[in-house]
C-alpha atoms as a PDB file:
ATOM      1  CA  UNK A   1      90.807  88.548  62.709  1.00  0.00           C
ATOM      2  CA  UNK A   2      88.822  89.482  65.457  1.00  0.00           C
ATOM      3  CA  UNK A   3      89.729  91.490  68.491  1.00  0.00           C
ATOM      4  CA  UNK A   4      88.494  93.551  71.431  1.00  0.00           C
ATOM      5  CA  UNK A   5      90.541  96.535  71.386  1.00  0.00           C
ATOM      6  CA  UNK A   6      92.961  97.569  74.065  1.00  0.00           C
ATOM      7  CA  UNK A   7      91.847  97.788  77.017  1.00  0.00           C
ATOM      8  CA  UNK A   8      93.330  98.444  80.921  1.00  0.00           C
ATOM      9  CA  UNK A   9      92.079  96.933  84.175  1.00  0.00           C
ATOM     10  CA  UNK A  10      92.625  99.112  86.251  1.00  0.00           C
ATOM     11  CA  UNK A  11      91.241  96.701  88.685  1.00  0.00           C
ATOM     12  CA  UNK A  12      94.160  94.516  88.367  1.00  0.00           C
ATOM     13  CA  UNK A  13      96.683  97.400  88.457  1.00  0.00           C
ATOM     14  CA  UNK A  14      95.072  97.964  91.711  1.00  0.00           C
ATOM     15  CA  UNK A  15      95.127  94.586  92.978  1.00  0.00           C
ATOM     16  CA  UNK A  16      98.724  94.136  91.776  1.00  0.00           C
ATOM     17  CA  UNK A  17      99.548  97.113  94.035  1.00  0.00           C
ATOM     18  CA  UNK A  18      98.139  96.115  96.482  1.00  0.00           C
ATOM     19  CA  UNK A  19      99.421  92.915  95.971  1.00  0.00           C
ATOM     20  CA  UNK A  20     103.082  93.729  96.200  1.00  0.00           C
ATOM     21  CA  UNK A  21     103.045  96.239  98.784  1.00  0.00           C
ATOM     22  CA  UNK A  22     101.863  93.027 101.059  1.00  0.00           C
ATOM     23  CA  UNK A  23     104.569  91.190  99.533  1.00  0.00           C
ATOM     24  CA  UNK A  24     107.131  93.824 100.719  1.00  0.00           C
ATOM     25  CA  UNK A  25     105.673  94.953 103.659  1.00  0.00           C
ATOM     26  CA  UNK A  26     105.910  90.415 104.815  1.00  0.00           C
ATOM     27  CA  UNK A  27     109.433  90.646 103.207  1.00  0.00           C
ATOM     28  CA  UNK A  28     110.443  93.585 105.581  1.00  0.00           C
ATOM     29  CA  UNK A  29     108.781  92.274 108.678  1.00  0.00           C
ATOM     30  CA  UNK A  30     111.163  88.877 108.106  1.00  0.00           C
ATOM     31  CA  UNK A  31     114.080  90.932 107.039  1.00  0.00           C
ATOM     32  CA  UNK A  32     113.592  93.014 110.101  1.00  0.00           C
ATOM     33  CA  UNK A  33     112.692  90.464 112.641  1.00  0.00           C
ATOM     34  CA  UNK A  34     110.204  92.164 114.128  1.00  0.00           C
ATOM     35  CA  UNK A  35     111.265  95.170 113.590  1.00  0.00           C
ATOM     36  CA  UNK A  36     109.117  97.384 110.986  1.00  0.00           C
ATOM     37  CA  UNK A  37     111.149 100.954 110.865  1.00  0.00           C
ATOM     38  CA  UNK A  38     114.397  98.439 110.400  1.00  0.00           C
ATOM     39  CA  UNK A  39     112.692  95.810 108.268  1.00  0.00           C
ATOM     40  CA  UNK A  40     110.720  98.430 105.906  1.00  0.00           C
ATOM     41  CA  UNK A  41     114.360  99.474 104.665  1.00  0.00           C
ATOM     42  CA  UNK A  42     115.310  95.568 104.457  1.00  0.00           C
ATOM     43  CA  UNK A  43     117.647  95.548 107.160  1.00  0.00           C
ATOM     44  CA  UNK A  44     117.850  93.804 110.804  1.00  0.00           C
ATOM     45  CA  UNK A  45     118.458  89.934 108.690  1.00  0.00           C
ATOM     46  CA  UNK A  46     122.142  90.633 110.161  1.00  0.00           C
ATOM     47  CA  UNK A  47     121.261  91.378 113.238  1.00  0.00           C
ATOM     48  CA  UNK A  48     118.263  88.778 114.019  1.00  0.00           C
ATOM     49  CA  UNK A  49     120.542  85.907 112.431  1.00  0.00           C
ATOM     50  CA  UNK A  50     123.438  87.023 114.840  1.00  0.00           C
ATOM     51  CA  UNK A  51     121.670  86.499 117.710  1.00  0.00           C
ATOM     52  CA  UNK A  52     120.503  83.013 117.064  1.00  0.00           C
ATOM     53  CA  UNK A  53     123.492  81.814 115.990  1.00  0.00           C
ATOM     54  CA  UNK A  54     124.914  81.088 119.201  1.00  0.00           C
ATOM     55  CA  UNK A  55     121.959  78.801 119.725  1.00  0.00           C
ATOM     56  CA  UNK A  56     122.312  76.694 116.622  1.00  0.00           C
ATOM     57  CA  UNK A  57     124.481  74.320 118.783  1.00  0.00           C
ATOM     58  CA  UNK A  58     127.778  73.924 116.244  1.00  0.00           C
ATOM     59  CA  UNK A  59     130.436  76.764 115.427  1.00  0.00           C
ATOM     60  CA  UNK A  60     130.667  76.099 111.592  1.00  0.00           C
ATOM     61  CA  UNK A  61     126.727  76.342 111.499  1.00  0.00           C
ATOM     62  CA  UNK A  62     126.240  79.676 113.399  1.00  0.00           C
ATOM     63  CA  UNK A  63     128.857  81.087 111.272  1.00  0.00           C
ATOM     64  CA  UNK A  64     127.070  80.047 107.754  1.00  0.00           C
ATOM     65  CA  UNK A  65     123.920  81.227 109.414  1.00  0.00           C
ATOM     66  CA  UNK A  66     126.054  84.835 109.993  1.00  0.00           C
ATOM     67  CA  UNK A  67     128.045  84.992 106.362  1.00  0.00           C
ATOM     68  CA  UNK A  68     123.983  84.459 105.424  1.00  0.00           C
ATOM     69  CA  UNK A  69     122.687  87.462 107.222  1.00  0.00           C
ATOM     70  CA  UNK A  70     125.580  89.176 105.934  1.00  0.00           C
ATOM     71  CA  UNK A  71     125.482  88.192 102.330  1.00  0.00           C
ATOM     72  CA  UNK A  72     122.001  88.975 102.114  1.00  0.00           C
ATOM     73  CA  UNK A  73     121.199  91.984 103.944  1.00  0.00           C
ATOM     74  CA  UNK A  74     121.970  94.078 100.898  1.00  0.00           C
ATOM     75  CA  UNK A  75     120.045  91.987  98.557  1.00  0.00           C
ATOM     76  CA  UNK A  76     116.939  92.279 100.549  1.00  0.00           C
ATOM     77  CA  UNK A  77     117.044  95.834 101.390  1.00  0.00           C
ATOM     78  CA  UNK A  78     117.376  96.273  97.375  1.00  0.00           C
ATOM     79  CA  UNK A  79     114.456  93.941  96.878  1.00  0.00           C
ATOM     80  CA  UNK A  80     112.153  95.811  99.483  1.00  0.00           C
ATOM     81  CA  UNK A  81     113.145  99.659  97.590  1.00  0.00           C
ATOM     82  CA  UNK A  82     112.500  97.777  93.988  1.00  0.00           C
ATOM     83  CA  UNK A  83     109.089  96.436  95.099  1.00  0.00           C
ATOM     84  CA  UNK A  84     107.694  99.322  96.895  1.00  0.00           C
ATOM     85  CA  UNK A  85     108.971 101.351  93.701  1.00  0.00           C
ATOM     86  CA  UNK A  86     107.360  98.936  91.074  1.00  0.00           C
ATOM     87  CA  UNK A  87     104.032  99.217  93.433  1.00  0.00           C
ATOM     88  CA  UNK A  88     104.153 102.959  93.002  1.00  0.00           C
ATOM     89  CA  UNK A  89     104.874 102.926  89.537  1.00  0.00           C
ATOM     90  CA  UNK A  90     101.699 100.706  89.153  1.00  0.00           C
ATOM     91  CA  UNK A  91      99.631 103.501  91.422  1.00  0.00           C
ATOM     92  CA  UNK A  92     101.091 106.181  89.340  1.00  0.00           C
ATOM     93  CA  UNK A  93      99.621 104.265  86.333  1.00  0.00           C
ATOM     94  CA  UNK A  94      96.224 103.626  87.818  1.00  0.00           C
ATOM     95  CA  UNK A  95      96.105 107.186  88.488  1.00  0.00           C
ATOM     96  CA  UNK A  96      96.942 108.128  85.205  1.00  0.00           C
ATOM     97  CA  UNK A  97      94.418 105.814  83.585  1.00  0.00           C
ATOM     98  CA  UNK A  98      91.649 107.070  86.168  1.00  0.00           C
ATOM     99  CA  UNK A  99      92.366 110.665  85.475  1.00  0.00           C
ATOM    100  CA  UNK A 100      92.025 110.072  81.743  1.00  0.00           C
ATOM    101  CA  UNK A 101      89.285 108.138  82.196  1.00  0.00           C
ATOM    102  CA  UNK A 102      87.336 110.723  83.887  1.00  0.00           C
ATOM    103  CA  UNK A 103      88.729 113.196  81.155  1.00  0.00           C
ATOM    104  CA  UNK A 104      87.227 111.224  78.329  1.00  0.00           C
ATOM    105  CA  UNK A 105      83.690 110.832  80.334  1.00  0.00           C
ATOM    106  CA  UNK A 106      83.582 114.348  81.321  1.00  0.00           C
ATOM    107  CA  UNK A 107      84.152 115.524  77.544  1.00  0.00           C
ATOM    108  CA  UNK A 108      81.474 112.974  75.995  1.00  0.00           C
ATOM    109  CA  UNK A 109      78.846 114.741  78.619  1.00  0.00           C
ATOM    110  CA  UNK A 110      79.741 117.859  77.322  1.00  0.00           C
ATOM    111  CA  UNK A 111      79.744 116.879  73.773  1.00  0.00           C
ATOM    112  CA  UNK A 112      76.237 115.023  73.834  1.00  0.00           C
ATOM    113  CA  UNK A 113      74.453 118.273  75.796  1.00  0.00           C
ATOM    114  CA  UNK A 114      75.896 120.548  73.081  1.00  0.00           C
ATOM    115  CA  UNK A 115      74.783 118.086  70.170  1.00  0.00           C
END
């Protein structure tokens, strides 16, 4: 059976990143309502909820809309730390994988001018 080896892409680490720091970064921004300091910890979803309750027109719906924001406040703030900590992780790896990369090059240079 025929394969190709492992490889990495560190192309689609990269883009994966990338890809979930924008992710966060939208999550925050709608967690904060326009707030970025407040929403990049994944808080304000209280706060913004709160205030447009009393325009939802009926008591029993403004206060789901506030048991919501309170109910999830926690849960988003923990999803923002995860993903900006899985998006490190992934640079950390891309570094890694670069760095070696660059290792392995520099040492076949070396070994082909002394051969």
């Amino acid at each position: 059976m025929a394969h190709d080896g492992f490889r990495v892409d560190v192309g689609a680490l990269q883009d994966a990143e990338e890809g979930i720091r924008g992710a966060v970064a939208e999550l925050g921004e709608m967690a904060g309502w326009g707030g970025a300091a407040v929403g990049e910890q994944g808080m304000g979803l209280k706060e913004g909820l709160l205030n447009s309750a009393v325009h939802v027109g009926h008591e029993t719906l403004g206060g789901a809309l506030i048991q919501f924001g309170v109910s999830w406040e926690w849960g988003v703030r923990y999803m923002v730390e995860d993903g900006y900590a899985a998006a490190d992780a992934l640079g950390e790896s891309r570094a890694a994988y670069q760095q070696m990369d660059a290792e392995a090059e520099q040492k076949l240079i070396a070994s082909l001018r002394e051969g």
